[in-house]
PDB file of N, CA and C in Angstrom:
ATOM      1  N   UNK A   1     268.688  20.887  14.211  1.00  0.00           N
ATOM      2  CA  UNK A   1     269.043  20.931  12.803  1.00  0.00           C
ATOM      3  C   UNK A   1     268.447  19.708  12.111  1.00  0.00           C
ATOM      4  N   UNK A   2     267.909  19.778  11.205  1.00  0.00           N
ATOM      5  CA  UNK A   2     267.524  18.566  10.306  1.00  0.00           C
ATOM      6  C   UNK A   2     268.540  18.363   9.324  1.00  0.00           C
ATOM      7  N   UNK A   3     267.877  17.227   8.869  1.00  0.00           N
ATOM      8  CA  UNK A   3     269.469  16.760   8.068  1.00  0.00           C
ATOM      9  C   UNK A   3     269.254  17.163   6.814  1.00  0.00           C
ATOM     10  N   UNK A   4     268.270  18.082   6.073  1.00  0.00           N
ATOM     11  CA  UNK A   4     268.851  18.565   5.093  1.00  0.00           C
ATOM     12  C   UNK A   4     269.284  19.997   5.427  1.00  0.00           C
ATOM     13  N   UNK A   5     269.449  20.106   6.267  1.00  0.00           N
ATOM     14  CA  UNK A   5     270.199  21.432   6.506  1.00  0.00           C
ATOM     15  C   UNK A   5     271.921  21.116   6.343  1.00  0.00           C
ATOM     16  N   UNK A   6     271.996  19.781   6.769  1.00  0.00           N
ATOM     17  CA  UNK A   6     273.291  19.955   6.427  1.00  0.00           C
ATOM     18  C   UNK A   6     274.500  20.072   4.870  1.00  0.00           C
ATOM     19  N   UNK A   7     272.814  19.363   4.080  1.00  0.00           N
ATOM     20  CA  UNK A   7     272.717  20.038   2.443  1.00  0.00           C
ATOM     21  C   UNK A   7     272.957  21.080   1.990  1.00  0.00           C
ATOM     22  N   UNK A   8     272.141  21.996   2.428  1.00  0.00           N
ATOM     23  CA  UNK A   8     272.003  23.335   2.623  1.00  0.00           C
ATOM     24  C   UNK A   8     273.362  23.633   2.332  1.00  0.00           C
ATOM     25  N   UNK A   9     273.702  23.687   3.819  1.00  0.00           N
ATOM     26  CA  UNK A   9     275.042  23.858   4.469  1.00  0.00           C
ATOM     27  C   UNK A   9     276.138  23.694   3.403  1.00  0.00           C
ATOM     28  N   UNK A  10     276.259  22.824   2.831  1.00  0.00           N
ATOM     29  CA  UNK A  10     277.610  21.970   1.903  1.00  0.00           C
ATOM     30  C   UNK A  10     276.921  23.115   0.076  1.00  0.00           C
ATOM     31  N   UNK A  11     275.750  23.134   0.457  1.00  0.00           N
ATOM     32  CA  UNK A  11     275.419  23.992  -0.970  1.00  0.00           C
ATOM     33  C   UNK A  11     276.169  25.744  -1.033  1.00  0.00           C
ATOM     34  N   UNK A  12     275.714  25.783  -0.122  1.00  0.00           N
ATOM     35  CA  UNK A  12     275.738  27.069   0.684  1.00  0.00           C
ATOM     36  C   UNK A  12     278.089  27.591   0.856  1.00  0.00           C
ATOM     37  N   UNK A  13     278.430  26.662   1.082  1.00  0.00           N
ATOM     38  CA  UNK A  13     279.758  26.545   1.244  1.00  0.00           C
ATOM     39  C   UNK A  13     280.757  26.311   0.050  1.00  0.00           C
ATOM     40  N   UNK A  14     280.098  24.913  -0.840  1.00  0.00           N
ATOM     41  CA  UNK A  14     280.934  24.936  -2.011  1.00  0.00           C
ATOM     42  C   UNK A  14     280.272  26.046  -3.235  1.00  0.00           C
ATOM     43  N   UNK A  15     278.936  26.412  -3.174  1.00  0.00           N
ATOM     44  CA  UNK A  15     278.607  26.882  -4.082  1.00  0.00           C
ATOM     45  C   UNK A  15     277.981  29.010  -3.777  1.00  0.00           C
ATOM     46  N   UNK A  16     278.307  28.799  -2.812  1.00  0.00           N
ATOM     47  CA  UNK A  16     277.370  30.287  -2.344  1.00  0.00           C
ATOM     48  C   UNK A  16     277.715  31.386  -3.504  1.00  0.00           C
ATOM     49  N   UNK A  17     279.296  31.595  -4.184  1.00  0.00           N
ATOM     50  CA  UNK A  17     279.492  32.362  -4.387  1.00  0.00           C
ATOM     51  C   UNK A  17     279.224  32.606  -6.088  1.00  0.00           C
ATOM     52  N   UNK A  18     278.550  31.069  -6.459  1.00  0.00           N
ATOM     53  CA  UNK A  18     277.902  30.994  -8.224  1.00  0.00           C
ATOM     54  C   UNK A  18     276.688  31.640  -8.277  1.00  0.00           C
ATOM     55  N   UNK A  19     276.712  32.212  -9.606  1.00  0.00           N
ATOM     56  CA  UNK A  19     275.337  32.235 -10.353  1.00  0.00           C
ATOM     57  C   UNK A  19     274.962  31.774 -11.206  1.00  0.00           C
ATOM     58  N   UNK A  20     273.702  31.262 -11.107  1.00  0.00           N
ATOM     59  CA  UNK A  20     273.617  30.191 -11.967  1.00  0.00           C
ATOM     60  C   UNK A  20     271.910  30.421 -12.564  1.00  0.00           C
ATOM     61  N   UNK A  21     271.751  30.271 -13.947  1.00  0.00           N
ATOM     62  CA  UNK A  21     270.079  30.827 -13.823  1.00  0.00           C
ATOM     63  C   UNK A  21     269.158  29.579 -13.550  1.00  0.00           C
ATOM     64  N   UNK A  22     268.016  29.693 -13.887  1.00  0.00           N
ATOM     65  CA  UNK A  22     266.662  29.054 -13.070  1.00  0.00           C
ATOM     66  C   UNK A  22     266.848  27.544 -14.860  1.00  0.00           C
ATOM     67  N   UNK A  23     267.237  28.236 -15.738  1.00  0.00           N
ATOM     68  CA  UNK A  23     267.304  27.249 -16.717  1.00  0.00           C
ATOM     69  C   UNK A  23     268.208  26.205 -16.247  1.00  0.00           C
ATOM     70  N   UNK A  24     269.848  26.660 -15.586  1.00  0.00           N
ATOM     71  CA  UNK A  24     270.120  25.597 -15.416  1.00  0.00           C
ATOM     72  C   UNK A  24     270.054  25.013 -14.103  1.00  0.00           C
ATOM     73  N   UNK A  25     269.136  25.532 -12.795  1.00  0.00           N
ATOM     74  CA  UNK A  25     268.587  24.432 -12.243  1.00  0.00           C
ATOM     75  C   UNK A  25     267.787  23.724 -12.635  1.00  0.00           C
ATOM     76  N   UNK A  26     266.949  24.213 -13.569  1.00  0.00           N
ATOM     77  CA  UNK A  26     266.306  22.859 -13.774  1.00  0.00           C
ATOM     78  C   UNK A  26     266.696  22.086 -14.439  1.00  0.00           C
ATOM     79  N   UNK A  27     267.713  21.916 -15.325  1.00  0.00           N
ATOM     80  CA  UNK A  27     268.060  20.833 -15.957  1.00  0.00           C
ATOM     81  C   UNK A  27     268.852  19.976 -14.496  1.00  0.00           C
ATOM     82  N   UNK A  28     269.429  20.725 -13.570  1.00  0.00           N
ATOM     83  CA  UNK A  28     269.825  19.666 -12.250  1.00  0.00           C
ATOM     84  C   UNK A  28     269.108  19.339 -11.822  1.00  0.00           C
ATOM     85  N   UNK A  29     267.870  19.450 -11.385  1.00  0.00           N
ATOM     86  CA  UNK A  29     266.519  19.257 -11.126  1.00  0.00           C
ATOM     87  C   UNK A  29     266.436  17.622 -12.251  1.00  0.00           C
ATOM     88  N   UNK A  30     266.266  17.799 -13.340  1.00  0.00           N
ATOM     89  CA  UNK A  30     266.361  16.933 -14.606  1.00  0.00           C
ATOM     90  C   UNK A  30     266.955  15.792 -14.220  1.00  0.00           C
ATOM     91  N   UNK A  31     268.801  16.181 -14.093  1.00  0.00           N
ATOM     92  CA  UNK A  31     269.332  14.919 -14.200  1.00  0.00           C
ATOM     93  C   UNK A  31     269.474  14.331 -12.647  1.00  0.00           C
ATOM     94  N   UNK A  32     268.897  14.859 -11.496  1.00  0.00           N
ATOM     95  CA  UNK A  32     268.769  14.278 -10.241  1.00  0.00           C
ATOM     96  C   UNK A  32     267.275  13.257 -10.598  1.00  0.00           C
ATOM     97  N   UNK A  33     266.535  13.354 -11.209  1.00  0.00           N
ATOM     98  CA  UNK A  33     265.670  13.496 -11.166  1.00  0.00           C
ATOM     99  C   UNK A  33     265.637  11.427 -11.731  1.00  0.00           C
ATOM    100  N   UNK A  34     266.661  11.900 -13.245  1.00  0.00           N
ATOM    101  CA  UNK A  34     267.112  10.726 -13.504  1.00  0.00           C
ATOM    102  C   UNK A  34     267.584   9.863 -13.460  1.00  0.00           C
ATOM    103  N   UNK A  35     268.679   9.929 -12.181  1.00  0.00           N
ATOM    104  CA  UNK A  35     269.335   9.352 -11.494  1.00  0.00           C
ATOM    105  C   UNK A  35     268.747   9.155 -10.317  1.00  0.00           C
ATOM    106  N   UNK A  36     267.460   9.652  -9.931  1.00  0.00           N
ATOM    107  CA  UNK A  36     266.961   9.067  -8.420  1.00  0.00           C
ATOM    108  C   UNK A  36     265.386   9.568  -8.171  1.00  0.00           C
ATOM    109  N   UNK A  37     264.936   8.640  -9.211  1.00  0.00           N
ATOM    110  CA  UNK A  37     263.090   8.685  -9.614  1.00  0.00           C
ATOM    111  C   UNK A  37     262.778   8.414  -8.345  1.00  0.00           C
ATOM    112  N   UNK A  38     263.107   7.951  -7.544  1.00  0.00           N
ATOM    113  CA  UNK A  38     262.334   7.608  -6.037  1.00  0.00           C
ATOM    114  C   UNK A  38     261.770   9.338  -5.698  1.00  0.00           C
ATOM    115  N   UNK A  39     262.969  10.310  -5.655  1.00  0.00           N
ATOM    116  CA  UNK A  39     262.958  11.747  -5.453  1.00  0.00           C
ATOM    117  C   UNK A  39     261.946  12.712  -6.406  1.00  0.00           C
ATOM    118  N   UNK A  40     261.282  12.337  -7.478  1.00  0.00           N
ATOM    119  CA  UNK A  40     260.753  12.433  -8.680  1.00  0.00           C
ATOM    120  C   UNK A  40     259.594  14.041  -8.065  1.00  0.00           C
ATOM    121  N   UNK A  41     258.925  13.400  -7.603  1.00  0.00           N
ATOM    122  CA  UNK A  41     257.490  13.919  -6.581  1.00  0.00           C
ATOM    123  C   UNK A  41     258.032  15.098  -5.566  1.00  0.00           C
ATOM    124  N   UNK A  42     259.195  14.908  -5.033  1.00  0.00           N
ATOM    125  CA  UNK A  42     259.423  15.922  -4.129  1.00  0.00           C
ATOM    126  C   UNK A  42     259.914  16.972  -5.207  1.00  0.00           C
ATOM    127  N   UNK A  43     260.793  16.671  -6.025  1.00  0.00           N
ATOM    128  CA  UNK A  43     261.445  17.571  -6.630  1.00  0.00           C
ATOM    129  C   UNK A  43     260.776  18.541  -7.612  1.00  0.00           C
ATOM    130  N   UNK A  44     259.252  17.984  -7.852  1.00  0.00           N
ATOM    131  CA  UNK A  44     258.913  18.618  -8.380  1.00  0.00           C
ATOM    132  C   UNK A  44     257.982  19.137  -7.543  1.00  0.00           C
ATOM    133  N   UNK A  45     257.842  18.888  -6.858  1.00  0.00           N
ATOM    134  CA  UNK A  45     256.898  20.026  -5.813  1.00  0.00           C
ATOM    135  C   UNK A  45     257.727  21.235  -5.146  1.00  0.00           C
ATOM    136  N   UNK A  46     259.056  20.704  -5.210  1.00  0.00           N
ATOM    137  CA  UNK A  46     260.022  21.765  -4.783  1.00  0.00           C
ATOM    138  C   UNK A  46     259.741  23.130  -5.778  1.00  0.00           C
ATOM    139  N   UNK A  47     260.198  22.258  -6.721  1.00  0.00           N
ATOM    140  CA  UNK A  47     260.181  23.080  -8.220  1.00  0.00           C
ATOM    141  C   UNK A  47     258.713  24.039  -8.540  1.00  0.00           C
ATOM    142  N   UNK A  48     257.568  23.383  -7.966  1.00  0.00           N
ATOM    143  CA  UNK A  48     256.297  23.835  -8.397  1.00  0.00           C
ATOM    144  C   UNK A  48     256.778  25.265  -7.625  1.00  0.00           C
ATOM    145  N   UNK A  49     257.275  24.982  -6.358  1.00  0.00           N
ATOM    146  CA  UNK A  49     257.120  25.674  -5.115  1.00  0.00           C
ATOM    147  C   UNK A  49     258.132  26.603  -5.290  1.00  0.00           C
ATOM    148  N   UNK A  50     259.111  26.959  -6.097  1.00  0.00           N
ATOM    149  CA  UNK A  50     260.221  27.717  -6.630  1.00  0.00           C
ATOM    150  C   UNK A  50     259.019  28.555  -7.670  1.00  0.00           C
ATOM    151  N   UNK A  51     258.457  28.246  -8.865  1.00  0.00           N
ATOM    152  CA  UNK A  51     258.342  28.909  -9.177  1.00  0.00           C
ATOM    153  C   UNK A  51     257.139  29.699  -9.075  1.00  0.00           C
ATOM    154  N   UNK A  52     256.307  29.429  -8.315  1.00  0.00           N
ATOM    155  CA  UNK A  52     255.302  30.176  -7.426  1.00  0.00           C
ATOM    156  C   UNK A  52     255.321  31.098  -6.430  1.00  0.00           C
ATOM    157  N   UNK A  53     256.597  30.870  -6.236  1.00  0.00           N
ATOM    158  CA  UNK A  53     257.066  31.711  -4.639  1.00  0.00           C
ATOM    159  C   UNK A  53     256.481  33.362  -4.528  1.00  0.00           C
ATOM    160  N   UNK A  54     256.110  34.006  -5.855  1.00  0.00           N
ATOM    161  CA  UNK A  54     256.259  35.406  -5.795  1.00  0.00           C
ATOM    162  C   UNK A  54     254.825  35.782  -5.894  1.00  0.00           C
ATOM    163  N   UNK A  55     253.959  34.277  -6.601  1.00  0.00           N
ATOM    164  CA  UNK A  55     252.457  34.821  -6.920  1.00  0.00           C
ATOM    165  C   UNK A  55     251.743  35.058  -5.461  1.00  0.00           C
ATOM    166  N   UNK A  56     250.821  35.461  -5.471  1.00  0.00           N
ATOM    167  CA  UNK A  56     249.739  36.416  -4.558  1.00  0.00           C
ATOM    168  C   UNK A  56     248.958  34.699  -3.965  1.00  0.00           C
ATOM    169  N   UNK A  57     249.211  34.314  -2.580  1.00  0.00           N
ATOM    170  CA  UNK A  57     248.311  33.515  -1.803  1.00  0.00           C
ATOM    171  C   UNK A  57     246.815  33.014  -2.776  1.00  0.00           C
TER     172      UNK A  57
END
Protein backbone atom coordinates (compact mmCIF):
# COMPACT_ATOMS: atom_id res chain seq x y z
CA UNK A 1 0.00 0.00 0.00
CA UNK A 2 1.41 3.45 -0.53
CA UNK A 3 0.65 6.09 1.59
CA UNK A 4 -1.62 7.89 -0.43
CA UNK A 5 -3.77 5.17 -0.51
CA UNK A 6 -4.44 5.66 2.81
CA UNK A 7 -5.95 9.16 1.52
CA UNK A 8 -7.83 7.51 -0.74
CA UNK A 9 -9.04 5.37 1.88
CA UNK A 10 -10.23 8.28 4.50
CA UNK A 11 -11.74 10.03 1.07
CA UNK A 12 -13.38 7.09 0.07
CA UNK A 13 -14.95 6.49 3.80
CA UNK A 14 -15.88 10.00 4.98
CA UNK A 15 -16.92 11.10 1.63
CA UNK A 16 -17.90 8.07 -0.82
CA UNK A 17 -21.44 8.68 -0.52
CA UNK A 18 -21.30 12.84 -1.88
CA UNK A 19 -21.73 14.34 -5.07
CA UNK A 20 -20.05 16.88 -5.77
CA UNK A 21 -19.40 18.52 -9.41
CA UNK A 22 -15.94 19.01 -11.20
CA UNK A 23 -16.62 23.01 -10.43
CA UNK A 24 -16.40 22.40 -6.98
CA UNK A 25 -13.33 20.31 -7.04
CA UNK A 26 -11.64 22.60 -8.43
CA UNK A 27 -12.12 25.32 -6.34
CA UNK A 28 -10.61 22.47 -3.55
CA UNK A 29 -8.02 21.98 -5.88
CA UNK A 30 -7.82 26.14 -5.49
CA UNK A 31 -7.82 26.47 -1.89
CA UNK A 32 -5.30 23.36 -1.26
CA UNK A 33 -3.47 24.82 -3.62
CA UNK A 34 -3.31 28.05 -1.44
CA UNK A 35 -2.65 26.74 1.51
CA UNK A 36 0.20 24.40 0.28
CA UNK A 37 2.05 25.98 -2.99
CA UNK A 38 4.81 23.42 -2.37
CA UNK A 39 1.78 20.89 -3.87
CA UNK A 40 1.06 23.59 -6.69
CA UNK A 41 2.71 21.34 -9.77
CA UNK A 42 1.31 18.07 -8.72
CA UNK A 43 -2.07 19.30 -8.37
CA UNK A 44 -2.21 20.56 -11.36
CA UNK A 45 -0.98 17.83 -13.27
CA UNK A 46 -3.47 15.82 -11.36
CA UNK A 47 -6.01 18.19 -12.58
CA UNK A 48 -4.51 18.34 -16.24
CA UNK A 49 -4.82 14.51 -15.87
CA UNK A 50 -8.64 14.59 -14.63
CA UNK A 51 -9.59 16.43 -17.31
CA UNK A 52 -8.06 14.57 -20.16
CA UNK A 53 -8.89 11.24 -18.94
CA UNK A 54 -11.59 10.57 -21.74
CA UNK A 55 -9.60 12.18 -24.83
CA UNK A 56 -8.22 9.60 -27.46
CA UNK A 57 -4.15 8.69 -26.62
Amino acid sequence: MYFTDRGLEELTERRGEESVTLGWLAEAFATFIDQHPEFANATDQLATWLARLDDDE
